[in-house]
C-alpha atoms as a PDB file:
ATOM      1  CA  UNK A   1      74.544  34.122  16.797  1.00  0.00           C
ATOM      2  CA  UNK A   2      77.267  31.793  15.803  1.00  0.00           C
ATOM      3  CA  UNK A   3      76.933  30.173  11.939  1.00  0.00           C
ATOM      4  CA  UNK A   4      76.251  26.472  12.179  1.00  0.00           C
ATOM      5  CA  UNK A   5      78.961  24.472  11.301  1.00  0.00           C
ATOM      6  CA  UNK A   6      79.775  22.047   8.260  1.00  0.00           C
ATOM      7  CA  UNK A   7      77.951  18.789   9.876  1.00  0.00           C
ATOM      8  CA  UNK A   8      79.850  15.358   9.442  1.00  0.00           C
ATOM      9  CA  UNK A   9      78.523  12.031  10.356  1.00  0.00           C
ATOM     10  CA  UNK A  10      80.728   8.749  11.650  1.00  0.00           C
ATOM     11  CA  UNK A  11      78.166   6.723   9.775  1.00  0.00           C
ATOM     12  CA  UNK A  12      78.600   8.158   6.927  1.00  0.00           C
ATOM     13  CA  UNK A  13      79.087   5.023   4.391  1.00  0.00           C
ATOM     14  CA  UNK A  14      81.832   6.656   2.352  1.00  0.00           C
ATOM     15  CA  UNK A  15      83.958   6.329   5.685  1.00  0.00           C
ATOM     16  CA  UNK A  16      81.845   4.294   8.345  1.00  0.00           C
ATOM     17  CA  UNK A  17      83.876   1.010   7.826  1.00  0.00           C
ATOM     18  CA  UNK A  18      86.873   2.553   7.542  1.00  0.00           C
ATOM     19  CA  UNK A  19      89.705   1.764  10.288  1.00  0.00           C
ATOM     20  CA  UNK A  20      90.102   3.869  13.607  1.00  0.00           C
ATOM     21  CA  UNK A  21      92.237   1.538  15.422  1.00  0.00           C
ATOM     22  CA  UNK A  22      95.076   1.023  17.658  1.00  0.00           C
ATOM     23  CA  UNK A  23      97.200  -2.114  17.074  1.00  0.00           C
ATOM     24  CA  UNK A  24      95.208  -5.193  18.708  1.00  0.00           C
ATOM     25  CA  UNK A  25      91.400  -3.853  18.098  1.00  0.00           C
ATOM     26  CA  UNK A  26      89.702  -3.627  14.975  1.00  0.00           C
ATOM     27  CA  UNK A  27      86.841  -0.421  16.217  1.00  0.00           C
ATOM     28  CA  UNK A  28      86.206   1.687  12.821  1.00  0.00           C
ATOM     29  CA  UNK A  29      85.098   5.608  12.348  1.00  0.00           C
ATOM     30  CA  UNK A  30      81.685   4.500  12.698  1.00  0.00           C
ATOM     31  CA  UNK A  31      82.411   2.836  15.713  1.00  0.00           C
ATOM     32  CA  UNK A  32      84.633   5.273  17.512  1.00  0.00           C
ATOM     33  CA  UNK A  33      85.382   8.013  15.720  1.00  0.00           C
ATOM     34  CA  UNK A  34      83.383  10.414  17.098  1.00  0.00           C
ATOM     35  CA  UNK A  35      86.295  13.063  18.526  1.00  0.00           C
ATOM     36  CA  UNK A  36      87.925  12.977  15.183  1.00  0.00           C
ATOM     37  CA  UNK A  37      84.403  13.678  13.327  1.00  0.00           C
ATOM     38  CA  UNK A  38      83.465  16.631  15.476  1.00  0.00           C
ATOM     39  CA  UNK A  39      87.410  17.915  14.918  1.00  0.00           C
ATOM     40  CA  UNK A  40      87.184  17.637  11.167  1.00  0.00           C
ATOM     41  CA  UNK A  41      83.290  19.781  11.149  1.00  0.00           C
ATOM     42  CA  UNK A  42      85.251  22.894  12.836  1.00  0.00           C
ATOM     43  CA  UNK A  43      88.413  22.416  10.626  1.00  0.00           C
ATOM     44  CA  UNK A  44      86.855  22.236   7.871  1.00  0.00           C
ATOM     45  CA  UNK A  45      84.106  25.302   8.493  1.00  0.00           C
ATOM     46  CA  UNK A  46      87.550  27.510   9.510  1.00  0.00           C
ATOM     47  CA  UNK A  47      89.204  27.028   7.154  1.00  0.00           C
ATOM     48  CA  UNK A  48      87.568  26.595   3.985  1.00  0.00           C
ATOM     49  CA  UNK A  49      89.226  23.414   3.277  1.00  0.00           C
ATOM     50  CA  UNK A  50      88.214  19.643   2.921  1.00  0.00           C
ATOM     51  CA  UNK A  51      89.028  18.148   5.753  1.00  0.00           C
ATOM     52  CA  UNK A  52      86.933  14.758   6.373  1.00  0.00           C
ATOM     53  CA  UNK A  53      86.582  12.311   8.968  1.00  0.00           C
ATOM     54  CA  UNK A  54      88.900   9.505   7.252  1.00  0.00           C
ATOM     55  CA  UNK A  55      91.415  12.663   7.161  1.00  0.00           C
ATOM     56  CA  UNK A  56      91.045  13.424  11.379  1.00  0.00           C
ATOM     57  CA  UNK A  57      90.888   9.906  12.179  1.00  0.00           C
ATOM     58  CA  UNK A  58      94.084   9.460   9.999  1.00  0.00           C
ATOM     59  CA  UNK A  59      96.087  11.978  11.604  1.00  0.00           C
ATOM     60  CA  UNK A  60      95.143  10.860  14.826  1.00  0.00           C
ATOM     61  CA  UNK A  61      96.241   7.805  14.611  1.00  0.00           C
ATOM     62  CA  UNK A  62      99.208   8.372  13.323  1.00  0.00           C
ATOM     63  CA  UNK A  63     100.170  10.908  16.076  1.00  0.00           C
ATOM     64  CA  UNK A  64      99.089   8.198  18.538  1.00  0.00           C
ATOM     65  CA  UNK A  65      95.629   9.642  19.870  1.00  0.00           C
ATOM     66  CA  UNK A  66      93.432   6.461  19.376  1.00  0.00           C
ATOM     67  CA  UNK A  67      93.412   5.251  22.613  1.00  0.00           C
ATOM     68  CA  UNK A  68      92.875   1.472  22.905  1.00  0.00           C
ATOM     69  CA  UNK A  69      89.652  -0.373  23.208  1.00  0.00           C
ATOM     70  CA  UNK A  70      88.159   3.210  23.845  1.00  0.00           C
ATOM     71  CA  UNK A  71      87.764   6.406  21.413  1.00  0.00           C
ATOM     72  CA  UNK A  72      89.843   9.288  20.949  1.00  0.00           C
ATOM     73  CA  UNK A  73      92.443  10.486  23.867  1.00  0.00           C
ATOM     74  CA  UNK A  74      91.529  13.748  25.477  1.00  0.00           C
ATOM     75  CA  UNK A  75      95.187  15.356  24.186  1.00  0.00           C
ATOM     76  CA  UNK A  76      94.086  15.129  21.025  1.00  0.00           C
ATOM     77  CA  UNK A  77      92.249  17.914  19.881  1.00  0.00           C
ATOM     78  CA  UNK A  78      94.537  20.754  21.039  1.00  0.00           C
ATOM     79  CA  UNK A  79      97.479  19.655  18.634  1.00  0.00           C
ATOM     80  CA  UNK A  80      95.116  18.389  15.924  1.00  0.00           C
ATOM     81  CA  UNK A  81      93.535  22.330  15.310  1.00  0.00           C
ATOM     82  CA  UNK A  82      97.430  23.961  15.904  1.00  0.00           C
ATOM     83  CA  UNK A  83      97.790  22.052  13.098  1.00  0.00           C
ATOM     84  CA  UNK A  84      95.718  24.229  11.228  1.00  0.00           C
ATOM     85  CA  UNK A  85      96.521  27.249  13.284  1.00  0.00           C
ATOM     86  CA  UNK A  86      93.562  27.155  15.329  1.00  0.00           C
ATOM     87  CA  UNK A  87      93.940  27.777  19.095  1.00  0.00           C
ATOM     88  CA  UNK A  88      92.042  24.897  21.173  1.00  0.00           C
ATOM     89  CA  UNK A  89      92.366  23.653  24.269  1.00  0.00           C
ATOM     90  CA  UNK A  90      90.823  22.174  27.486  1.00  0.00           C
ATOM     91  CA  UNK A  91      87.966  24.855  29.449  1.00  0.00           C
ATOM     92  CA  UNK A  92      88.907  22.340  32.727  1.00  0.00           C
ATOM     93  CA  UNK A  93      89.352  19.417  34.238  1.00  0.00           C
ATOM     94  CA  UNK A  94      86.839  19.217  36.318  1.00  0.00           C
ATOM     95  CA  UNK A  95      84.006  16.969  35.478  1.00  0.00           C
ATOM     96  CA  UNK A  96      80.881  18.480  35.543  1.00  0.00           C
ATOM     97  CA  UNK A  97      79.238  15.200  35.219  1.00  0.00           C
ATOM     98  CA  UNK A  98      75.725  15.184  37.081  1.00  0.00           C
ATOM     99  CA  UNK A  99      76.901  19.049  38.148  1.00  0.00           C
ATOM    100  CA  UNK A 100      74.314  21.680  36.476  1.00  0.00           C
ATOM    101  CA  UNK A 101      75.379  24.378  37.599  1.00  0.00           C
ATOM    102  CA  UNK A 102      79.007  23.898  37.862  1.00  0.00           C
ATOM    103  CA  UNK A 103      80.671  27.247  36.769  1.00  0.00           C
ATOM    104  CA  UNK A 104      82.427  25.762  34.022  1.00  0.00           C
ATOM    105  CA  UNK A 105      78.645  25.756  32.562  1.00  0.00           C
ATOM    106  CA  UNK A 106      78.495  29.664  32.708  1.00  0.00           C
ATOM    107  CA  UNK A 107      82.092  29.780  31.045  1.00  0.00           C
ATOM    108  CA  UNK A 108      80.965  27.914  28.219  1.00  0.00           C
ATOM    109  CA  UNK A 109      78.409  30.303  27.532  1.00  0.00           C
ATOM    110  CA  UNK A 110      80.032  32.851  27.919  1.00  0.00           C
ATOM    111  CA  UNK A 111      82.751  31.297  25.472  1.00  0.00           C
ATOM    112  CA  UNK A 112      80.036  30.858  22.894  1.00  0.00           C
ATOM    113  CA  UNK A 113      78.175  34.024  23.232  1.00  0.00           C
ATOM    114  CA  UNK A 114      81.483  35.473  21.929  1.00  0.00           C
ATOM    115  CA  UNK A 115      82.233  33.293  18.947  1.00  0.00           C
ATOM    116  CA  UNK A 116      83.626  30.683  20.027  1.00  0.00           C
ATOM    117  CA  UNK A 117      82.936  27.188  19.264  1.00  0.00           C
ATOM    118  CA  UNK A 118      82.841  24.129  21.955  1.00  0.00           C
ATOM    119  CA  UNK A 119      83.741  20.380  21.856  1.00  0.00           C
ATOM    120  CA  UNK A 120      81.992  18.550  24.287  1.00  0.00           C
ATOM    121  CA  UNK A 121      82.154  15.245  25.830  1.00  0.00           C
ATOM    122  CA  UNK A 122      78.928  13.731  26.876  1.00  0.00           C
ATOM    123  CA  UNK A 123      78.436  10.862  29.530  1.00  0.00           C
ATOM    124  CA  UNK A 124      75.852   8.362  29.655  1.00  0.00           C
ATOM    125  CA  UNK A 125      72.217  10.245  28.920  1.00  0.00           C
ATOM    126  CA  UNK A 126      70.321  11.378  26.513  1.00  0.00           C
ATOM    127  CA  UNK A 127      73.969  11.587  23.646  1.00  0.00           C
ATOM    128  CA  UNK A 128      75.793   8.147  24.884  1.00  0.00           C
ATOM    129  CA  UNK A 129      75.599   5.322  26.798  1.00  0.00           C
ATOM    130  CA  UNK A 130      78.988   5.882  27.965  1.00  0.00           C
ATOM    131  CA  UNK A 131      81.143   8.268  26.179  1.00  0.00           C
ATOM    132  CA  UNK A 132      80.617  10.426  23.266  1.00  0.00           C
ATOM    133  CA  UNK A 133      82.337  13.664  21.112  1.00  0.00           C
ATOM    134  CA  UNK A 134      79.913  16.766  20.120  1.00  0.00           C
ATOM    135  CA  UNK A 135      80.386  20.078  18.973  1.00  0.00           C
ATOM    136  CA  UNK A 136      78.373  22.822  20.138  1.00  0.00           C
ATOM    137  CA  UNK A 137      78.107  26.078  18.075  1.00  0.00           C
ATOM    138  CA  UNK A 138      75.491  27.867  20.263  1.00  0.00           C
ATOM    139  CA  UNK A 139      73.176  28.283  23.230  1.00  0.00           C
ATOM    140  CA  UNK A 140      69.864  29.984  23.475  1.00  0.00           C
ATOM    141  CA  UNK A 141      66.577  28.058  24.834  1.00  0.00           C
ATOM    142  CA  UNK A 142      68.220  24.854  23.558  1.00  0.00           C
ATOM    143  CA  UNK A 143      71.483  23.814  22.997  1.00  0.00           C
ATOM    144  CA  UNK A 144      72.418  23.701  19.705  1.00  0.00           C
ATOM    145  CA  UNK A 145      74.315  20.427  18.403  1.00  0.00           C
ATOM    146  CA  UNK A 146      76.223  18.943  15.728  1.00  0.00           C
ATOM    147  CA  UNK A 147      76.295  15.277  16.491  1.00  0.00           C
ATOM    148  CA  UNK A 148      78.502  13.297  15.247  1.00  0.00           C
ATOM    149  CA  UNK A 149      76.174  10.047  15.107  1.00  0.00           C
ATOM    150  CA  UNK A 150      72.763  11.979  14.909  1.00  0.00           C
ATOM    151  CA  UNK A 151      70.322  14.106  13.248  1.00  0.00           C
ATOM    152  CA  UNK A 152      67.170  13.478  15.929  1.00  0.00           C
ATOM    153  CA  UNK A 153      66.323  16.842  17.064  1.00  0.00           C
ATOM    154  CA  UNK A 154      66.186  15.947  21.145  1.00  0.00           C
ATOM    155  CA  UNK A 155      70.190  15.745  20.340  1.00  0.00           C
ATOM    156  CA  UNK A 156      70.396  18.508  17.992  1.00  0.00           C
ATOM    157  CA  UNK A 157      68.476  21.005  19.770  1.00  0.00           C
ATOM    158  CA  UNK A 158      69.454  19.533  23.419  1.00  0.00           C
ATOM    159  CA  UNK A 159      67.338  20.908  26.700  1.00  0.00           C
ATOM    160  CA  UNK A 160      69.630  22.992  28.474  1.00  0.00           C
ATOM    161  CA  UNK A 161      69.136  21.431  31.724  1.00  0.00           C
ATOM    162  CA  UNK A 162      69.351  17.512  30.401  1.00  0.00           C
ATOM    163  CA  UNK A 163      72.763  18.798  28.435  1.00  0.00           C
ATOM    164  CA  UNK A 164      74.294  20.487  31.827  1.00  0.00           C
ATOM    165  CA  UNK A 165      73.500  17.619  34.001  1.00  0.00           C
ATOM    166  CA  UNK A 166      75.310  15.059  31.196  1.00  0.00           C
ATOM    167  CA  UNK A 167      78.532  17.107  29.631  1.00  0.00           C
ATOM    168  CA  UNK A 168      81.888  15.863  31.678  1.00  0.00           C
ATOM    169  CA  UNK A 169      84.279  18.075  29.757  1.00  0.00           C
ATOM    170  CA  UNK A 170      84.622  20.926  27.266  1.00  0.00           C
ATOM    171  CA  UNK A 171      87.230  22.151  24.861  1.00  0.00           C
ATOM    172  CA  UNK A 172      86.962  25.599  23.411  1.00  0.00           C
ATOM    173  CA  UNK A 173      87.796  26.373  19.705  1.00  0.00           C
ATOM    174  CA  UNK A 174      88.477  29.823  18.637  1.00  0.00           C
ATOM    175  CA  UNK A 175      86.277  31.162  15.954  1.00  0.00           C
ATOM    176  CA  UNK A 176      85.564  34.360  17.069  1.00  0.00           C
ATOM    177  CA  UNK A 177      87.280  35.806  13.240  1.00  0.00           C
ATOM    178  CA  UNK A 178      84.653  33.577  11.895  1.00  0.00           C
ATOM    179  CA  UNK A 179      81.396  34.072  13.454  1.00  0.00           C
ATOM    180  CA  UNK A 180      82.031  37.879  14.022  1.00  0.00           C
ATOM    181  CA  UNK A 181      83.112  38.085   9.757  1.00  0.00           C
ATOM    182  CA  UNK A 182      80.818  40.524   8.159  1.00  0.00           C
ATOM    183  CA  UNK A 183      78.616  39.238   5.394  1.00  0.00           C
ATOM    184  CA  UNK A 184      80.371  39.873   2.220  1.00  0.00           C
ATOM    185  CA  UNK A 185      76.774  41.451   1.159  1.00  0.00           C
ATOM    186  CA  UNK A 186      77.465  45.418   0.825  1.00  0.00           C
ATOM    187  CA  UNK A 187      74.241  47.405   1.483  1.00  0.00           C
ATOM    188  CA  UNK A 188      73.434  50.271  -0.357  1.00  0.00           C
ATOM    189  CA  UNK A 189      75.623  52.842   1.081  1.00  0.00           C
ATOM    190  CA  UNK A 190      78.424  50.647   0.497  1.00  0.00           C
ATOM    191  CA  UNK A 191      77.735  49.860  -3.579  1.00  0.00           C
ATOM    192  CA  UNK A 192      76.956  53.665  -3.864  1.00  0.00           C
ATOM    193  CA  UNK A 193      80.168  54.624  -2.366  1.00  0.00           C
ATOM    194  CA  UNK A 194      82.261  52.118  -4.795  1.00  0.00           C
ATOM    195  CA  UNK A 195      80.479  53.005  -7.976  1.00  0.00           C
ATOM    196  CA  UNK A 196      82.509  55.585 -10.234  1.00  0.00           C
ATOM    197  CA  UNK A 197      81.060  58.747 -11.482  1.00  0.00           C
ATOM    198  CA  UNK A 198      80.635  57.469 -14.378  1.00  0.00           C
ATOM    199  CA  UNK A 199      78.830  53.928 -13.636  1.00  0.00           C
ATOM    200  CA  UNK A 200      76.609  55.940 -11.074  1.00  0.00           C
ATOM    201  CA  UNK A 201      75.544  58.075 -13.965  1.00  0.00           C
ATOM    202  CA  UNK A 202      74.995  55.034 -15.660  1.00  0.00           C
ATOM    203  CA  UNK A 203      72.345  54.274 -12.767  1.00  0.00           C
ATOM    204  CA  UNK A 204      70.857  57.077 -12.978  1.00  0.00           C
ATOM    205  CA  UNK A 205      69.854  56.908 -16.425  1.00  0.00           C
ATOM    206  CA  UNK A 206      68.810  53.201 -15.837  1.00  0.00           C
ATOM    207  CA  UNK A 207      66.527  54.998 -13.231  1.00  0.00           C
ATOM    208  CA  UNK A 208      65.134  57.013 -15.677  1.00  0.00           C
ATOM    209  CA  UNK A 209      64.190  54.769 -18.293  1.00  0.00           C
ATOM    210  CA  UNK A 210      62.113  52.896 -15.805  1.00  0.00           C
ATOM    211  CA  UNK A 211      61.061  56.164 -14.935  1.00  0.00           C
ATOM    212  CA  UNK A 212      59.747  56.938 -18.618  1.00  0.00           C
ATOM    213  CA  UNK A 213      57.644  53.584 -18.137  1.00  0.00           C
ATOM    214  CA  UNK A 214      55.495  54.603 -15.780  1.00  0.00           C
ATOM    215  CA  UNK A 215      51.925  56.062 -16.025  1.00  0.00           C
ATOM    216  CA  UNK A 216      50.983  59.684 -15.110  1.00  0.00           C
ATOM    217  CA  UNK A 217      50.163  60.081 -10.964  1.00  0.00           C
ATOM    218  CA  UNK A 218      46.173  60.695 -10.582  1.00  0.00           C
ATOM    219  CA  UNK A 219      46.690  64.297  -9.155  1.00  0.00           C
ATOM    220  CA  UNK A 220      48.552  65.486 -12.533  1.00  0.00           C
ATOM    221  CA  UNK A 221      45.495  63.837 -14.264  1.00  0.00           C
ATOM    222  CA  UNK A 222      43.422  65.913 -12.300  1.00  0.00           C
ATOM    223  CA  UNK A 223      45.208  69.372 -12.519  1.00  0.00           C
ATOM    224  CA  UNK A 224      45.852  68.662 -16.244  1.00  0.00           C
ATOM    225  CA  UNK A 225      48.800  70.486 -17.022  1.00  0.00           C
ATOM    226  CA  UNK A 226      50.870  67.934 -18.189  1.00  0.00           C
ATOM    227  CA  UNK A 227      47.864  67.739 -21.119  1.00  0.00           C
ATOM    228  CA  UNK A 228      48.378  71.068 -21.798  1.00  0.00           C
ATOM    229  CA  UNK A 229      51.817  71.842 -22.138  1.00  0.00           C
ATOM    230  CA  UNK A 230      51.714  68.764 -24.454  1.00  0.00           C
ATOM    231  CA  UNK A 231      48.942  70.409 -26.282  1.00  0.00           C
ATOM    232  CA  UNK A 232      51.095  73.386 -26.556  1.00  0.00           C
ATOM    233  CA  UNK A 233      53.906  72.048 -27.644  1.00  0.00           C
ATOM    234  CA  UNK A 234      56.192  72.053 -25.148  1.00  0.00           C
ATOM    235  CA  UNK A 235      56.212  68.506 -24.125  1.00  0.00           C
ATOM    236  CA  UNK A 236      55.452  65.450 -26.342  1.00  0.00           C
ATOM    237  CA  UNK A 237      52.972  63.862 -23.759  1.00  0.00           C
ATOM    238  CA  UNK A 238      55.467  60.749 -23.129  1.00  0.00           C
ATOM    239  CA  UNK A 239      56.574  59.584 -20.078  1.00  0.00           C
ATOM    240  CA  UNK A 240      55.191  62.090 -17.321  1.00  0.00           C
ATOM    241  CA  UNK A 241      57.323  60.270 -14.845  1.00  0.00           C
ATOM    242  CA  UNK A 242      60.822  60.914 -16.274  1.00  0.00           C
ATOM    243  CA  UNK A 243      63.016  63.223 -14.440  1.00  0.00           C
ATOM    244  CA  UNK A 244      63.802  66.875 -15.720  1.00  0.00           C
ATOM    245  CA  UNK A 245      67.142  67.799 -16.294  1.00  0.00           C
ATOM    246  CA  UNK A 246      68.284  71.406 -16.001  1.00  0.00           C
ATOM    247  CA  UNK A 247      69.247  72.148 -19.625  1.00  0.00           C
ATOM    248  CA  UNK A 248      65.231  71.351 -20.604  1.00  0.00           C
ATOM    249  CA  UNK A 249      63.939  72.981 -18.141  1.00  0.00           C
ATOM    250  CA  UNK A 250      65.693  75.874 -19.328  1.00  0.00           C
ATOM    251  CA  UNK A 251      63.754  75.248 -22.736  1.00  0.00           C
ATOM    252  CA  UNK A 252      60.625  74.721 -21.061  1.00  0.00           C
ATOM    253  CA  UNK A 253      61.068  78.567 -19.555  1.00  0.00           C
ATOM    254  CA  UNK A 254      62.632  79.448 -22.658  1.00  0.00           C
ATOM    255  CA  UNK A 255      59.728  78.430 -24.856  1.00  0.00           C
ATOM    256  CA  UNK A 256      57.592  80.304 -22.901  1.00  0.00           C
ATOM    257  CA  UNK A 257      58.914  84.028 -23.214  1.00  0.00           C
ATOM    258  CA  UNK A 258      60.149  83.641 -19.463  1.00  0.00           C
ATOM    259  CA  UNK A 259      63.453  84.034 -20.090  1.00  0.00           C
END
């Protein structure tokens, strides 16, 4: 499963009334900055580094992707990520508009089953009333969403068949390095393997003081030889659950004429 990615929203106040403009309109980030928000979520998630909305809408801008009187233009995201040294670019251009099960669909799937993440344009439905940026990070009996300009759940965690019938295009992003990265969590072979002789004799002997704190299992009680041998002598009668190393059990034999 793919890790969800950092979530952004347009409407955010620090940046909401910010400009996103072309010269001769006056739309903001809240108002159409949708492409750039789902752009700077997958930036930022790749590569560690603050990346924001007001940054994505910036740069786009000034590279001449705000298309006038309407959002983002579809060129945009490709050189926006090789910025960062991400590879992105177009699945198709066919629309799959109103097309659920167009192959493109399948190849989307497919695309995030193996890491990838998606950019998707929505048409008018359930995500827009006419056109509208989201990124998907992963598929299984719902779709599931970061939206730019939402947090409701029925566009989070989309129904498969609504989403098909209302996505017109898709970009891929590559984040297969990402979402296939190991946890940086070692398990217990791993830490064992690392430790030095010396700090894994350390953990042994933190083993056996906790060892030395517990009480004396109910079939020794019963057989009673641990009582006896520290009735004899041999042992002091403390800690029953320690471990025996091989210099006192020597003793132990030794103290008893069987050596």
């Amino acid at each position: 499963m793919n890790k969800q990615p950092v979530l952004y929203l347009q409407k955010d106040p620090r940046w909401k009334n910010l400009p996103y403009r072309a010269p001769g309109e006056e739309s903001t980030i809240g108002s159409a900055g949708c492409g750039p928000t789902c752009a700077a979520m997958l930036i930022q998630t790749l590569t560690g580094k603050t990346f924001t909305p007001e940054d994505a809408c910036r740069w786009s801008v000034e590279h001449g992707y705000k298309a006038l009187r309407q959002g983002t233009y579809y060129a945009y995201f490709k050189p926006q990520f090789a910025a960062f040294g991400i590879p992105c670019d177009q699945l198709s251009w066919a629309s799959t508009y109103g097309k659920p099960y167009h192959e493109n669909h399948e190849r989307a799937l497919k695309m995030l089953q193996d890491g990838y993440y998606l950019i998707a344009l929505m048409n008018k439905g359930n995500w827009t009333s006419s056109g509208h940026f989201i990124v998907v990070w992963w598929a299984d009996s719902k779709i599931r969403i970061n939206d730019p300009n939402s947090t409701r759940d029925i566009r989070v965690n989309g129904d498969p068949n609504d989403f098909r019938s209302q996505v017109k295009y898709y970009w891929w992003v590559d984040a297969r390095s990402y979402n296939h990265k190991e946890d940086d969590m070692m398990n217990g072979e791993q830490i064992l393997a690392a430790l030095s002789d010396g700090q894994a004799y350390d953990l042994l002997l933190k083993a056996q003081r906790h060892a030395l704190t517990l009480p004396e299992p109910q079939w020794s009680q019963k057989e009673g030889h641990w009582q006896d041998a520290a009735k004899a002598g041999i042992l002091n009668g403390e800690g029953p659950e320690g471990f025996l190393k091989r210099d006192e059990a020597a003793a132990i034999l030794g103290r008893k004429g069987l050596l």
